[in-house]
C-alpha atoms as a PDB file:
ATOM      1  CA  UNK A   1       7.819   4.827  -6.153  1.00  0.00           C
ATOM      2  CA  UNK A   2       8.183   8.575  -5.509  1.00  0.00           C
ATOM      3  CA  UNK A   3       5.794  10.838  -6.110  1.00  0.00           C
ATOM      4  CA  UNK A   4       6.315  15.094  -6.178  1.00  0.00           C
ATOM      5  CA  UNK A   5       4.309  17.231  -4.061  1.00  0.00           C
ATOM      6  CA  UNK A   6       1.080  18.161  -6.208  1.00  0.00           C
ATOM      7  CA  UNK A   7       0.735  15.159  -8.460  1.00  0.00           C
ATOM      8  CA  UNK A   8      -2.066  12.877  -7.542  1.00  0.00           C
ATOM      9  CA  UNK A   9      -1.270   9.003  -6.916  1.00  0.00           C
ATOM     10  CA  UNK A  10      -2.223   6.627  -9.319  1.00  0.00           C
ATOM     11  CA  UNK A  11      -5.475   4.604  -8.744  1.00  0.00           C
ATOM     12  CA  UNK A  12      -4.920   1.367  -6.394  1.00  0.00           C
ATOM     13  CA  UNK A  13      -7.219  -1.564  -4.534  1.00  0.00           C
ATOM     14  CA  UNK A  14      -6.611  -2.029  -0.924  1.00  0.00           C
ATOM     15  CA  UNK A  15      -8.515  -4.235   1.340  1.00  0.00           C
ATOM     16  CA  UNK A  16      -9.947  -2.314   3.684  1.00  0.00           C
ATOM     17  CA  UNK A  17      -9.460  -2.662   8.065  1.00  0.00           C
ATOM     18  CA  UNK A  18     -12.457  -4.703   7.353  1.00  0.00           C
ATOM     19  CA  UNK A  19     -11.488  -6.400   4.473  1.00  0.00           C
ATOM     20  CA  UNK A  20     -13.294  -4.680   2.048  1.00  0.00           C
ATOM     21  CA  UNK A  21     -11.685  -3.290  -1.442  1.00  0.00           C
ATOM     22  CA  UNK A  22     -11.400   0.358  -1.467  1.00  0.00           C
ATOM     23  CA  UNK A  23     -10.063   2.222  -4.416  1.00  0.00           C
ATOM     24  CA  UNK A  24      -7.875   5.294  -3.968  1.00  0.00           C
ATOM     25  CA  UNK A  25     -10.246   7.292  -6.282  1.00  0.00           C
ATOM     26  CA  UNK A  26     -13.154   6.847  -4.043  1.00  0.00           C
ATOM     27  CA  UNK A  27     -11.155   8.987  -1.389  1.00  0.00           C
ATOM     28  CA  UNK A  28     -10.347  11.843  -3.532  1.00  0.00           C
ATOM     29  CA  UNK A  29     -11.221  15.323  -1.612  1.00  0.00           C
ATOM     30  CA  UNK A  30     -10.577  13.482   1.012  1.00  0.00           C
ATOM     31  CA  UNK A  31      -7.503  13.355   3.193  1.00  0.00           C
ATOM     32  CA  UNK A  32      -5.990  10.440   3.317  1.00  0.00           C
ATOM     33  CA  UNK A  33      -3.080   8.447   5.236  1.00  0.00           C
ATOM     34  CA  UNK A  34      -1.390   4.852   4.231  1.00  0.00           C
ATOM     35  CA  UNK A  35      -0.141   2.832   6.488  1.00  0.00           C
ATOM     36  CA  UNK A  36       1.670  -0.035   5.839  1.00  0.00           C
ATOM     37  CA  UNK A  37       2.950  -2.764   7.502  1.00  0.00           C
ATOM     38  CA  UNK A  38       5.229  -4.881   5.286  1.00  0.00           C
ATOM     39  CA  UNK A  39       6.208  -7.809   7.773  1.00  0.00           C
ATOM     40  CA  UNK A  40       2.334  -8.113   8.771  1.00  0.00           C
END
């Protein structure tokens, strides 16, 4: 999924580094980096 320059993400759960959910929208203002590691 590509997304332009300017337009926001949509909203996603991730488990956390401590394996806690975290939405995407409880970031926002925030700068943020994904990581991901598909063969983890």
């Amino acid at each position: 999924m590509a997304i332009e320059a300017g337009i926001s993400a949509p909203d996603f759960t991730l488990a956390s580094h401590e394996n806690e959910p975290i939405m995407l929208s409880e970031l926002r203002g925030n700068p943020v980096v994904l990581v991901f590691h598909p063969l983890s």
